[in-house]
C-alpha atoms as a PDB file:
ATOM      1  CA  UNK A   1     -60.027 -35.108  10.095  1.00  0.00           C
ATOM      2  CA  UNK A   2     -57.296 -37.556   9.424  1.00  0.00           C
ATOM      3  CA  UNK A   3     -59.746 -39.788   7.139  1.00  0.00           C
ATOM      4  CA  UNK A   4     -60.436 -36.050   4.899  1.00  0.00           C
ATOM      5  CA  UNK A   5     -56.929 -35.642   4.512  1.00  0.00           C
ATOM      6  CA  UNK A   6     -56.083 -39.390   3.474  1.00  0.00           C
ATOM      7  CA  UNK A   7     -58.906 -39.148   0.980  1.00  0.00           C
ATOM      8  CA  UNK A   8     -57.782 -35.849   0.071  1.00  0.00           C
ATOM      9  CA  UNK A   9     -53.986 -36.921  -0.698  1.00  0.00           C
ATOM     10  CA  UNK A  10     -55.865 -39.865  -2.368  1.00  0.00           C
ATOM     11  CA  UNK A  11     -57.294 -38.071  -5.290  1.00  0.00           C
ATOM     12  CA  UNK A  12     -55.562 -34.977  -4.989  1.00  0.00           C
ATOM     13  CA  UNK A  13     -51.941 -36.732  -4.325  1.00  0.00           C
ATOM     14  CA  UNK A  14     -51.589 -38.030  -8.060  1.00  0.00           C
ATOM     15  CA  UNK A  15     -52.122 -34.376  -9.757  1.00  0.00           C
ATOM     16  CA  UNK A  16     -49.070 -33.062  -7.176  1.00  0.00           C
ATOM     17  CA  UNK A  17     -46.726 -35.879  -8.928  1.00  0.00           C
ATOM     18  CA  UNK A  18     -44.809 -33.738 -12.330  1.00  0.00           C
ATOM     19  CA  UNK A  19     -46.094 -35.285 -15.408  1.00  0.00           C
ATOM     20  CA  UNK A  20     -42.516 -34.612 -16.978  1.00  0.00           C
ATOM     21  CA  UNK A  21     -39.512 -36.407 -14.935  1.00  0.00           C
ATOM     22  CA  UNK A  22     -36.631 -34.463 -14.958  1.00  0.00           C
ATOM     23  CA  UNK A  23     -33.915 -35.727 -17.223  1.00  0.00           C
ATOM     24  CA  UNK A  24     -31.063 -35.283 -14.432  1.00  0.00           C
ATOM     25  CA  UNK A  25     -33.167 -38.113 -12.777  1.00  0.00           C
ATOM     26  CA  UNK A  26     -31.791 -40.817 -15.200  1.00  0.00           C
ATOM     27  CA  UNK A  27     -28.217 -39.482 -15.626  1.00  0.00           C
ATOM     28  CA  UNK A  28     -25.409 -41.860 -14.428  1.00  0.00           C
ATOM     29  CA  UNK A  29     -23.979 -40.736 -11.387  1.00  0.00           C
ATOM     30  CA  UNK A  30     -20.940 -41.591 -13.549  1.00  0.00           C
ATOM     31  CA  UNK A  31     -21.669 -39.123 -16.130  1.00  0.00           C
ATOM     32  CA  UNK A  32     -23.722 -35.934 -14.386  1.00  0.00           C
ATOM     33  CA  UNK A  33     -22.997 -33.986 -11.511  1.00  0.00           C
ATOM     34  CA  UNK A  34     -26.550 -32.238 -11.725  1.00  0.00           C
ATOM     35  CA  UNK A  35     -25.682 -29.071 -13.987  1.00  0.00           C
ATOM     36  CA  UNK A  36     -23.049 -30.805 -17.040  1.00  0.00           C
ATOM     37  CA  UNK A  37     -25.752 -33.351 -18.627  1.00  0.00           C
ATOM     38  CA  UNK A  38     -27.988 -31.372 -21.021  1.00  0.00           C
ATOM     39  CA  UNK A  39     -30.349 -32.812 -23.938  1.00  0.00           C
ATOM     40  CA  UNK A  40     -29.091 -31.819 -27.130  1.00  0.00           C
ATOM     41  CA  UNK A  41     -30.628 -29.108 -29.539  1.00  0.00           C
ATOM     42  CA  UNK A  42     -28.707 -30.159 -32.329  1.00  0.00           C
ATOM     43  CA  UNK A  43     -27.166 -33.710 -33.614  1.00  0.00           C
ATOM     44  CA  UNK A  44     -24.175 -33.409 -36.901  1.00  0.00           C
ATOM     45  CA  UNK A  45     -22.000 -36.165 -38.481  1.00  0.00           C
ATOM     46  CA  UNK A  46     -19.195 -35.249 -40.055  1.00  0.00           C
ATOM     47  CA  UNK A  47     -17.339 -36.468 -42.769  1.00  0.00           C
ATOM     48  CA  UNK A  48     -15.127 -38.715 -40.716  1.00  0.00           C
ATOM     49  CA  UNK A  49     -17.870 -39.885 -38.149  1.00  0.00           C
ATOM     50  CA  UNK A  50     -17.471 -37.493 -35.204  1.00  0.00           C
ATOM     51  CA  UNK A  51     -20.751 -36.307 -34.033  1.00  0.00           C
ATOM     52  CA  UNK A  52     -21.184 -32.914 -32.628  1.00  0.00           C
ATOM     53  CA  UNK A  53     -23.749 -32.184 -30.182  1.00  0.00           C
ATOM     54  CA  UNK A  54     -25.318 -29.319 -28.723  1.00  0.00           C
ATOM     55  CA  UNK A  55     -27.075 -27.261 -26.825  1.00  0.00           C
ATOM     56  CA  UNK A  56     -27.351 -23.539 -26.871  1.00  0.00           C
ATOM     57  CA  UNK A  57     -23.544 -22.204 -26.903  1.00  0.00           C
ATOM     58  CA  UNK A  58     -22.485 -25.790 -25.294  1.00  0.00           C
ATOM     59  CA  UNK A  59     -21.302 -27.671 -27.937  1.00  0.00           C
ATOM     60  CA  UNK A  60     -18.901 -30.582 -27.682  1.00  0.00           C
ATOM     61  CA  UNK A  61     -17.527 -32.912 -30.521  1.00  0.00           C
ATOM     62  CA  UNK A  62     -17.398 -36.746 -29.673  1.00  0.00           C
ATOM     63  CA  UNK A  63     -15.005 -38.862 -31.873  1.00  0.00           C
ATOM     64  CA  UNK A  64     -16.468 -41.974 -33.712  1.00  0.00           C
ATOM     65  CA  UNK A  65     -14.219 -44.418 -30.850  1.00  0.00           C
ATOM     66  CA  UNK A  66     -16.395 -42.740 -28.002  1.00  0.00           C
ATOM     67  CA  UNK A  67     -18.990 -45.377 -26.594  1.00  0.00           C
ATOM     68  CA  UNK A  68     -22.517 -44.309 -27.566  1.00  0.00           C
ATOM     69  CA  UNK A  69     -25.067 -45.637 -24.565  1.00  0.00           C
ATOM     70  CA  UNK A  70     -29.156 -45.707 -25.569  1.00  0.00           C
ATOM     71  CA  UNK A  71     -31.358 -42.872 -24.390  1.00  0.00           C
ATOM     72  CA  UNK A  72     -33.463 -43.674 -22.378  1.00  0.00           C
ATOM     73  CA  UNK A  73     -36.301 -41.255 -23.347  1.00  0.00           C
ATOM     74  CA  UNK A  74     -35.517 -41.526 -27.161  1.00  0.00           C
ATOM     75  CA  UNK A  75     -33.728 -37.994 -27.560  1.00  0.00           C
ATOM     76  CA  UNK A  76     -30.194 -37.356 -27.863  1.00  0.00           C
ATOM     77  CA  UNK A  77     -28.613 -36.300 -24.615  1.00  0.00           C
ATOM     78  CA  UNK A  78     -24.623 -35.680 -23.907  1.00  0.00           C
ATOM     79  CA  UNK A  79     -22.614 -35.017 -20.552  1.00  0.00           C
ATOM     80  CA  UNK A  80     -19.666 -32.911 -20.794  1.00  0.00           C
ATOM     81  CA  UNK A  81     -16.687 -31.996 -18.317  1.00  0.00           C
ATOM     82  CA  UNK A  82     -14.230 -28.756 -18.263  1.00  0.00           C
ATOM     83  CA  UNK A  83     -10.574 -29.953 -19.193  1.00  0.00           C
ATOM     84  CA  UNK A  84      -9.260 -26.701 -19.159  1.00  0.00           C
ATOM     85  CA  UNK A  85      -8.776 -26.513 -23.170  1.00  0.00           C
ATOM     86  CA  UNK A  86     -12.513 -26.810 -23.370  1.00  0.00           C
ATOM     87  CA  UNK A  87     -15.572 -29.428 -23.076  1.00  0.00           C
ATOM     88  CA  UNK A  88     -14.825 -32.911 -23.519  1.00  0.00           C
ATOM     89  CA  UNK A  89     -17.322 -35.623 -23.381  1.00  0.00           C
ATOM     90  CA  UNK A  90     -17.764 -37.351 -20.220  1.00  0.00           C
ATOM     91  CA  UNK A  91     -21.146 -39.572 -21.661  1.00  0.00           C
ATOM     92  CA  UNK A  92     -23.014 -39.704 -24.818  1.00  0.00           C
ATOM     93  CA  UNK A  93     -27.260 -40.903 -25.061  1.00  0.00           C
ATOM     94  CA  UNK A  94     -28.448 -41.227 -28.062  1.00  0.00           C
ATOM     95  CA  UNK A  95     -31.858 -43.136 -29.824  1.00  0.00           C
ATOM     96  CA  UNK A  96     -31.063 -45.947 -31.907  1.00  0.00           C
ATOM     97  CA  UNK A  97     -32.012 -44.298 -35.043  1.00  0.00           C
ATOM     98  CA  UNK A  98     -28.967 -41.628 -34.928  1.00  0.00           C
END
């Protein structure tokens, strides 16, 4: 019995494992407190080099000063907190292309 159900975890094991990792599961600890990371629909320069991100009705802009780190998976990504006037950036992943 317990050699049917290591053989069974054997090839059946691998196909219980997502295909997709969750992106939460390389946010900083720094930057995400599981619901205020999101990827971003939506990537704009302006003029004077702030970028604005978003996602759905989340949008947040990040001035050209604010340290950019490399994404990890090759999409734009952004972590915001609640100041009380609004969202401010707390971290900011994008792919070296943007």
């Amino acid at each position: 019995m317990i050699a049917r159900l290591v053989l069974l975890f054997c090839v059946g094991g691998p196909a219980l494992v997502p295909a997709r990792v969750d992106a939460h599961s390389w946010y900083p600890h720094r930057c995400c407190h599981t619901m205020d990371c999101h990827p971003a629909d939506a990537v704009h320069r302006l003029p004077d080099g702030t970028l604005v991100l978003s996602r759905g009705a989340i949008l947040v802009r990040v001035p050209r000063s604010f340290p950019i780190e490399a994404s990890p998976d090759g999409k734009p990504h952004f972590c915001v907190f609640e100041t009380g006037w609004g969202l401010e950036a707390r971290c900011e992943f994008l792919p070296p292309e943007a």
